[in-house]
N, C-alpha and C. Protein backbone atom coordinates (compact mmCIF):
# COMPACT_ATOMS: atom_id res chain seq x y z
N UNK A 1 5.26 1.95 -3.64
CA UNK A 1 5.72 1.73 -2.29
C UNK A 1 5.71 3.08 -1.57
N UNK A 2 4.89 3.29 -0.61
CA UNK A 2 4.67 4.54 0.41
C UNK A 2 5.69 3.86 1.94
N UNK A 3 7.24 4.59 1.65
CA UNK A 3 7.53 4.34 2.88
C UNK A 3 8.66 5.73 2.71
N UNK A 4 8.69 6.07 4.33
CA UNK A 4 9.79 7.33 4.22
C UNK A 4 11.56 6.67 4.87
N UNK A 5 11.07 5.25 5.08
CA UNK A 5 12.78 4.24 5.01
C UNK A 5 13.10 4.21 3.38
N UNK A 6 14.15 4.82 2.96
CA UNK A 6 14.86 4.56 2.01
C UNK A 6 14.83 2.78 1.82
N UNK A 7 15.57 1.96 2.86
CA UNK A 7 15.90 0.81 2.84
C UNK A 7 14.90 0.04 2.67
N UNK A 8 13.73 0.53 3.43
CA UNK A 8 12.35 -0.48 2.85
C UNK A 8 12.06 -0.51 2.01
N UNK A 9 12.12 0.66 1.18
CA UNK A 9 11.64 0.58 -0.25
C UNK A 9 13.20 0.24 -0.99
N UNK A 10 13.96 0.30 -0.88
CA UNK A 10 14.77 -1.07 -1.76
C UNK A 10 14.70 -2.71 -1.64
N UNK A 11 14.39 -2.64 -0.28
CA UNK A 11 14.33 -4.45 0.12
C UNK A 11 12.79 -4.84 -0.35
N UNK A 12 11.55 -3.68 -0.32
CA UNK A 12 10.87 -4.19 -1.05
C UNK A 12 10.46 -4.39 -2.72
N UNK A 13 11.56 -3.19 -3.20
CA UNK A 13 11.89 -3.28 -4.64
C UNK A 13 12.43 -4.42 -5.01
N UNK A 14 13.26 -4.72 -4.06
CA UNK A 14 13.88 -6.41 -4.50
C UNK A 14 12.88 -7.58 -5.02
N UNK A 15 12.28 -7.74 -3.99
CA UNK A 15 11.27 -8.89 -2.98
C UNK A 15 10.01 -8.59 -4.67
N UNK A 16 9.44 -7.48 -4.96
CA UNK A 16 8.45 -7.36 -5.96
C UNK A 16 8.95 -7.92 -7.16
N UNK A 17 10.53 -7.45 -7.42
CA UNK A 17 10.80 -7.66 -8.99
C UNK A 17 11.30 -9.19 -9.16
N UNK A 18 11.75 -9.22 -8.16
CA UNK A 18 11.76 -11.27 -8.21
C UNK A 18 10.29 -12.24 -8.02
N UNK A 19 9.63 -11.34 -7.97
CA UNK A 19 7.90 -11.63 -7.88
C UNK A 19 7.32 -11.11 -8.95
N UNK A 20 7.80 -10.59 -10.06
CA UNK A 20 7.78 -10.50 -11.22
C UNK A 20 6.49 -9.21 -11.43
N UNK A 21 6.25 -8.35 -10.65
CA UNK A 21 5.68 -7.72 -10.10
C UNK A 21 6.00 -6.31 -10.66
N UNK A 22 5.06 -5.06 -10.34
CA UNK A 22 5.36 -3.92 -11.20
C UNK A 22 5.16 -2.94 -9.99
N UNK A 23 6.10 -1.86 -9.43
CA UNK A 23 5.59 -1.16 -8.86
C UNK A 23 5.83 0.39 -8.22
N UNK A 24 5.97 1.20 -7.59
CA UNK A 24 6.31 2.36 -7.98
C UNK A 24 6.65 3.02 -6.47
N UNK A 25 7.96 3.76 -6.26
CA UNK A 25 8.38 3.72 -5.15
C UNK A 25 7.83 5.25 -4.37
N UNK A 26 7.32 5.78 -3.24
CA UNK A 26 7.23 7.28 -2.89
C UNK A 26 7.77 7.29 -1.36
N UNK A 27 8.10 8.33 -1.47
CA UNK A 27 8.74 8.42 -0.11
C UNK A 27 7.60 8.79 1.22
N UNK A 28 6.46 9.46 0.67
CA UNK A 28 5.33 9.74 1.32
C UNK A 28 3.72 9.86 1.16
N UNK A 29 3.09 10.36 2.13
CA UNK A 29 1.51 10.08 1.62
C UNK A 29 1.24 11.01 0.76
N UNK A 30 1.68 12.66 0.79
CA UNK A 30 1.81 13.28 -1.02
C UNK A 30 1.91 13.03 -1.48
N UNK A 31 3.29 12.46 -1.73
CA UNK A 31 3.76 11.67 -2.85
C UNK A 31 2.68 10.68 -3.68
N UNK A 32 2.85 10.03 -2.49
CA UNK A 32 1.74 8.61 -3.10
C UNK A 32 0.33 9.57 -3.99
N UNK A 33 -0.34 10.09 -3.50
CA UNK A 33 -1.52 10.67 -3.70
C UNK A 33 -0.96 11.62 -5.12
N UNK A 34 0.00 12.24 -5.33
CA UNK A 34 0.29 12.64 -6.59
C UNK A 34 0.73 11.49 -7.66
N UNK A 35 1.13 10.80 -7.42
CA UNK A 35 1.55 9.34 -7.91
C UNK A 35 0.53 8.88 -8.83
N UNK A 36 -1.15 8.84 -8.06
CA UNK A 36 -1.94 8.22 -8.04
C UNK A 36 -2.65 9.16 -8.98
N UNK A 37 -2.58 10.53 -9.16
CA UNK A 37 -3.07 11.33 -10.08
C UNK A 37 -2.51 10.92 -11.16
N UNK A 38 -1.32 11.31 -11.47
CA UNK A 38 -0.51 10.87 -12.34
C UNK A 38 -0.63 10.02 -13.05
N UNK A 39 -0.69 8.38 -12.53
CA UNK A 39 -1.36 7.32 -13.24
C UNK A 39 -2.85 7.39 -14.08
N UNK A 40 -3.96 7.85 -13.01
CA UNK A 40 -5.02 8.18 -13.49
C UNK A 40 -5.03 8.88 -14.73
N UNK A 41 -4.25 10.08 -14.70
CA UNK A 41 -4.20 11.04 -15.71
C UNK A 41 -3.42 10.31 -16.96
N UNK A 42 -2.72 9.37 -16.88
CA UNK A 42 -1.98 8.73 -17.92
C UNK A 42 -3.05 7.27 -18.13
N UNK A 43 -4.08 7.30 -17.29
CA UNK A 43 -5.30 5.57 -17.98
C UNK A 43 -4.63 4.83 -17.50
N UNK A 44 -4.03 4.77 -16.02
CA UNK A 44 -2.93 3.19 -15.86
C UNK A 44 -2.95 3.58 -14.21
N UNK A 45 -4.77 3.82 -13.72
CA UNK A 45 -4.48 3.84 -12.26
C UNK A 45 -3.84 2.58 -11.67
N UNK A 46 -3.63 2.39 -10.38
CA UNK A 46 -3.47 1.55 -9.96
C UNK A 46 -4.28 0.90 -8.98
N UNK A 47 -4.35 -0.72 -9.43
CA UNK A 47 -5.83 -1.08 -8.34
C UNK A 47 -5.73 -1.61 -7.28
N UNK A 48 -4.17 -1.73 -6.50
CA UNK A 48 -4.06 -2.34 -5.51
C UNK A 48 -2.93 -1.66 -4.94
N UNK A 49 -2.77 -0.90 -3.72
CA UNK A 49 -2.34 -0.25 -3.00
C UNK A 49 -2.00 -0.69 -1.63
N UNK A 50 -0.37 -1.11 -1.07
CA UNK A 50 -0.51 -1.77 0.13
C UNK A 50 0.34 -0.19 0.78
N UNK A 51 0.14 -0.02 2.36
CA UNK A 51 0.31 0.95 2.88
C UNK A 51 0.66 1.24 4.37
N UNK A 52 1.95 1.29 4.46
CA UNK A 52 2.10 1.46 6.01
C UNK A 52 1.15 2.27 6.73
N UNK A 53 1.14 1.92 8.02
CA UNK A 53 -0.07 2.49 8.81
C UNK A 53 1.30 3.35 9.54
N UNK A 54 2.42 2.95 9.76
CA UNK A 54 3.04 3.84 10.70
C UNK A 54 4.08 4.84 9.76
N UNK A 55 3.77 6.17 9.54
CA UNK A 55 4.60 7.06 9.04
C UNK A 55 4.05 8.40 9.48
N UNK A 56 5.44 9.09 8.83
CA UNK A 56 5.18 10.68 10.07
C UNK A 56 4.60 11.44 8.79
N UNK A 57 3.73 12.77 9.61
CA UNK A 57 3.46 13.54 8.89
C UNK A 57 1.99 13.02 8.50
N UNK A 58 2.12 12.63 7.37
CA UNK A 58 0.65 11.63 7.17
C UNK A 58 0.74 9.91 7.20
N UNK A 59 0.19 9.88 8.26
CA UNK A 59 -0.01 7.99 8.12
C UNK A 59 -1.15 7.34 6.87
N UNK A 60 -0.65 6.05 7.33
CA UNK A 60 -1.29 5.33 6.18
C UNK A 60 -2.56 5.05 6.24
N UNK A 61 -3.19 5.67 8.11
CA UNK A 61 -4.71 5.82 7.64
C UNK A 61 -5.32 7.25 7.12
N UNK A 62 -4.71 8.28 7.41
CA UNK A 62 -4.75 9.68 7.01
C UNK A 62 -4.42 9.34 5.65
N UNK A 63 -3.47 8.63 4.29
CA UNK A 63 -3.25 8.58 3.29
C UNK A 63 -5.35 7.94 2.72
N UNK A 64 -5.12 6.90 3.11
CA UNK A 64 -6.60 6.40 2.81
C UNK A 64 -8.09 7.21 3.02
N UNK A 65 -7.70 7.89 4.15
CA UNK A 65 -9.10 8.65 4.26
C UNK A 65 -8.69 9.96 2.99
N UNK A 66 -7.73 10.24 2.62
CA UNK A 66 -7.31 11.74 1.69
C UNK A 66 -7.80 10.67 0.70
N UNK A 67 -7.18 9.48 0.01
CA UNK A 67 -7.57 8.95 -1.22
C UNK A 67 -9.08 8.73 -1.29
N UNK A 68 -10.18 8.21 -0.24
CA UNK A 68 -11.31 8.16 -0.23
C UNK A 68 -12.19 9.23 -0.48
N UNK A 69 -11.51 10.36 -0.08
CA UNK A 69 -11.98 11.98 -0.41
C UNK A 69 -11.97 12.06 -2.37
N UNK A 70 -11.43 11.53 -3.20
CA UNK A 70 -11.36 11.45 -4.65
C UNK A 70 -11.89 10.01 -5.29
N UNK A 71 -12.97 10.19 -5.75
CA UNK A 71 -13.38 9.32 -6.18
C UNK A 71 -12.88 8.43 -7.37
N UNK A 72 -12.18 9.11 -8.21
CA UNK A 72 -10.94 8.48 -8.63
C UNK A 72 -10.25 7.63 -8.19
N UNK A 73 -9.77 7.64 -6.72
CA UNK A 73 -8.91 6.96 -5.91
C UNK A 73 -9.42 5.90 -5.38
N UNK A 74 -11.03 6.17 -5.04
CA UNK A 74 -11.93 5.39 -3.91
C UNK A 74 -11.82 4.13 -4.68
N UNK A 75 -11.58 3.42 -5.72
CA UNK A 75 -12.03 2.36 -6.23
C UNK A 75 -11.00 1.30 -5.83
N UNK A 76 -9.69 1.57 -5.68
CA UNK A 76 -8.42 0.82 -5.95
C UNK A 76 -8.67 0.23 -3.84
N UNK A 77 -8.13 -1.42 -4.36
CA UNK A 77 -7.99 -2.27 -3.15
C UNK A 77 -6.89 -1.50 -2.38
N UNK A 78 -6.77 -1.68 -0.74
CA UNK A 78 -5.92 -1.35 -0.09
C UNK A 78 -5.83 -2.30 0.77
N UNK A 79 -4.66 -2.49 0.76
CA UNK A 79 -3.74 -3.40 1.74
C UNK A 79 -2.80 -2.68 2.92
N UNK A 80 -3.37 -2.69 3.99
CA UNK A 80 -2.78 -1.95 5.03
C UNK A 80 -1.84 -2.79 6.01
N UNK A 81 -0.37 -2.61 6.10
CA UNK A 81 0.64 -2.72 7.22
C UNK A 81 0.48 -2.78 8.45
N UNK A 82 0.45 -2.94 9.02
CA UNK A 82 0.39 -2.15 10.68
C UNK A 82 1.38 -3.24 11.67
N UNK A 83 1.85 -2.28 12.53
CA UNK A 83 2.84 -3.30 13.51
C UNK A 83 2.54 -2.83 14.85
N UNK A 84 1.38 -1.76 15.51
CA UNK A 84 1.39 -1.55 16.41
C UNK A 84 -0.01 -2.02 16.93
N UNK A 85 -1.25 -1.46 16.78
CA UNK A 85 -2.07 -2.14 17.93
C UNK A 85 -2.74 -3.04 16.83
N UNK A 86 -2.19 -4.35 16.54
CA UNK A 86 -2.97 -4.77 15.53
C UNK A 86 -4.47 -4.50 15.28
N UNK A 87 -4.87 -5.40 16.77
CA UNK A 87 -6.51 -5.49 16.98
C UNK A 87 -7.22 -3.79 16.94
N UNK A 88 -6.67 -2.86 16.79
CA UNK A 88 -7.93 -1.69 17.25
C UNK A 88 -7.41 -1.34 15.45
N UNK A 89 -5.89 -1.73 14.84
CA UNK A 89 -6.13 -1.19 13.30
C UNK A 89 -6.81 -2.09 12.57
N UNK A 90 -6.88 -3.37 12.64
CA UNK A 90 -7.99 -3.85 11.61
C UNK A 90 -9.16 -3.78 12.00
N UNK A 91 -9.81 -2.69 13.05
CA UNK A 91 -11.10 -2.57 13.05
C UNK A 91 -11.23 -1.18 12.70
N UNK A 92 -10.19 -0.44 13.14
CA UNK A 92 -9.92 0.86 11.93
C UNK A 92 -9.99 0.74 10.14
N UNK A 93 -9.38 -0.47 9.92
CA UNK A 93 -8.99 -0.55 8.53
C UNK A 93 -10.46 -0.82 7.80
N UNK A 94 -11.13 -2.13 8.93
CA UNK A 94 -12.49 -2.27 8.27
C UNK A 94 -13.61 -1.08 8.24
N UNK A 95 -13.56 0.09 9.16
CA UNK A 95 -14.38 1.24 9.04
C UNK A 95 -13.83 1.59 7.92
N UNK A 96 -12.59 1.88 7.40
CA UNK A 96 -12.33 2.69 6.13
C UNK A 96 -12.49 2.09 4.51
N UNK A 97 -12.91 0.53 5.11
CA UNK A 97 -13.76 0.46 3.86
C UNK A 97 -11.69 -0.72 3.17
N UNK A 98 -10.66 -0.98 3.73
CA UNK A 98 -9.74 -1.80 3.36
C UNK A 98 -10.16 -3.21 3.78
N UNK A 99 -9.41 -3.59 2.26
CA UNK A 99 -10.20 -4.83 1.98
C UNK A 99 -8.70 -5.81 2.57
N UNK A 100 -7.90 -5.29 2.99
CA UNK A 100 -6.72 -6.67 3.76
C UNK A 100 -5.71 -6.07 4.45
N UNK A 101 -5.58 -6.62 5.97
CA UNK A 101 -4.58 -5.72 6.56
C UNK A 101 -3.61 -7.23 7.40
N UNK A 102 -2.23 -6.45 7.16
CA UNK A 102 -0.90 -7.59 7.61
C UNK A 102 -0.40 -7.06 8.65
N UNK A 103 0.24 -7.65 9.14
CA UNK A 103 1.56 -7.18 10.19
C UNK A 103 2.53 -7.23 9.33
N UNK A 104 3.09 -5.48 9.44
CA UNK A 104 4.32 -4.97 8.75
C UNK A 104 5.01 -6.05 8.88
N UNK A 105 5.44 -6.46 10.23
CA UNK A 105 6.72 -7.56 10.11
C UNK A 105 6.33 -8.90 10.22
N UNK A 106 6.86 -9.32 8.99
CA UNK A 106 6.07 -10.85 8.50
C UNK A 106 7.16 -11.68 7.22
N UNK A 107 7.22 -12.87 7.22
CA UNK A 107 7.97 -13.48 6.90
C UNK A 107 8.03 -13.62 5.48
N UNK A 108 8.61 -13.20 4.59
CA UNK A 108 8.80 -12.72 3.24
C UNK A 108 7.75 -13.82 2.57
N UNK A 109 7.25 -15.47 2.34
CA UNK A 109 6.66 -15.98 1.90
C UNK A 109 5.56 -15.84 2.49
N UNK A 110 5.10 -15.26 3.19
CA UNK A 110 3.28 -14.41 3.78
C UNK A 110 3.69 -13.55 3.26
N UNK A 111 4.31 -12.33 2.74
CA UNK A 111 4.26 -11.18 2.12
C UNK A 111 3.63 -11.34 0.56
N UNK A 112 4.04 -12.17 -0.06
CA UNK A 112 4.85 -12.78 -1.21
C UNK A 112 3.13 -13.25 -1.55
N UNK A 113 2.33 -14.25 -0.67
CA UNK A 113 1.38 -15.03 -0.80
C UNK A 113 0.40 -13.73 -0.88
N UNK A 114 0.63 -12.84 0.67
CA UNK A 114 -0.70 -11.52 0.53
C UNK A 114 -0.84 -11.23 -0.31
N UNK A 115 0.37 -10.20 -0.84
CA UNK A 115 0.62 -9.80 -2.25
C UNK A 115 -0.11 -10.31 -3.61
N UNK A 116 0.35 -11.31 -3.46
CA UNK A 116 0.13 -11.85 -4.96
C UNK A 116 -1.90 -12.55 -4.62
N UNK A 117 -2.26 -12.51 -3.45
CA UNK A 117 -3.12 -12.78 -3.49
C UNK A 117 -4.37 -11.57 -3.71
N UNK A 118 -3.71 -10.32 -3.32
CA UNK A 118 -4.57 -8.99 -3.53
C UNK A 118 -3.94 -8.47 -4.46
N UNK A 119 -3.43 -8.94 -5.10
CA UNK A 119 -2.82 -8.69 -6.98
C UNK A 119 -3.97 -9.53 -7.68
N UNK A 120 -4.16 -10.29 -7.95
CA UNK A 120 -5.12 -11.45 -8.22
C UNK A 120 -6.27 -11.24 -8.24
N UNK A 121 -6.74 -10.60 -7.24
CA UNK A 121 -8.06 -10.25 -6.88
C UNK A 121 -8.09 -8.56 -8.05
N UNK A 122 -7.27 -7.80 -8.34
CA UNK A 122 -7.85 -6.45 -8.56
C UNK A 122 -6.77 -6.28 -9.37
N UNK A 123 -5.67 -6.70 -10.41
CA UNK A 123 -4.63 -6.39 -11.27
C UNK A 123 -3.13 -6.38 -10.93
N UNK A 124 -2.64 -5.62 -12.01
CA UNK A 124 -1.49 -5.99 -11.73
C UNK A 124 -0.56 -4.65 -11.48
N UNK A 125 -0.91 -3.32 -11.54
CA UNK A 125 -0.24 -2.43 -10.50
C UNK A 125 -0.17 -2.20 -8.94
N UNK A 126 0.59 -2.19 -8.83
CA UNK A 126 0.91 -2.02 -7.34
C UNK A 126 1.87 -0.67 -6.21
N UNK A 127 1.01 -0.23 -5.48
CA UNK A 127 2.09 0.82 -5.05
C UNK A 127 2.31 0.02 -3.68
N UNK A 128 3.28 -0.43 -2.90
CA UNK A 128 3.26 -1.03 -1.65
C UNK A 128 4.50 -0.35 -1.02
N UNK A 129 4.03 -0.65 0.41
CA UNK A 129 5.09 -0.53 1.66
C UNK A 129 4.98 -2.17 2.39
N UNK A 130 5.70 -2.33 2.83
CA UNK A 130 6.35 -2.82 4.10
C UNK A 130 7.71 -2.82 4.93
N UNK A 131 7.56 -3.05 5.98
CA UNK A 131 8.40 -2.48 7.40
C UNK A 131 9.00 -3.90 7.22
N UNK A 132 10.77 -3.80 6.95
CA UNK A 132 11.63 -4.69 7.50
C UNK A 132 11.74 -4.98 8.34
């Protein structure tokens, strides 16, 4: 989970582990991106990555273009957030090569369905955000 809300990443820690789900919390797009070494370096990347588009410092399309820079990274699905111009970020998201993008704010059984539907498609680690 790449979010710098404390509270999002508990309400989405909730929402995953009652979804029986595995996943790993960072407060930012460093973070995340050391995270992602880390795994690699331990054989347990992760292949599905969901990611707020709105955060300071580095956003969640600046996180994706840094992970696309490591080819290591380039392989794993991304699932991108967004709550502001929908229409100009999923035509952003599709230049960067993301394979599914939501509106941050969305009703816990569409979260639940995305989720588990881009789990499905590419395994069963997960680093995610979403916006309460």
């Amino acid at each position: 989970m790449v979010d710098d809300n404390r509270t999002s990443r508990r309400i989405l820690n909730g929402m995953l582990k009652r979804w029986e789900m595995k996943s790993t919390s960072v407060a930012d797009g460093e973070a995340a991106l050391a995270q992602l070494a880390i795994a690699r370096e331990a054989g347990a990347p992760y292949d599905l990555i969901v990611i707020d588009e709105h955060m300071p410092a580095m956003t969640g399309f600046d996180l994706v273009e840094a992970m696309r820079q490591r080819p290591d990274f380039a392989t794993a699905t991304v699932m991108m957030l967004t709550s502001t111009n929908y229409r100009r970020d999923v035509a952003h998201c599709r230049d960067l090569g993301i394979a599914l993008t939501c509106r941050s704010r969305f009703a816990r059984g569409t979260a639940r369905g995305d989720c588990a539907a881009a789990e499905s498609r590419t395994g069963s680690r997960v680093i995610t955000h979403v916006t309460t």
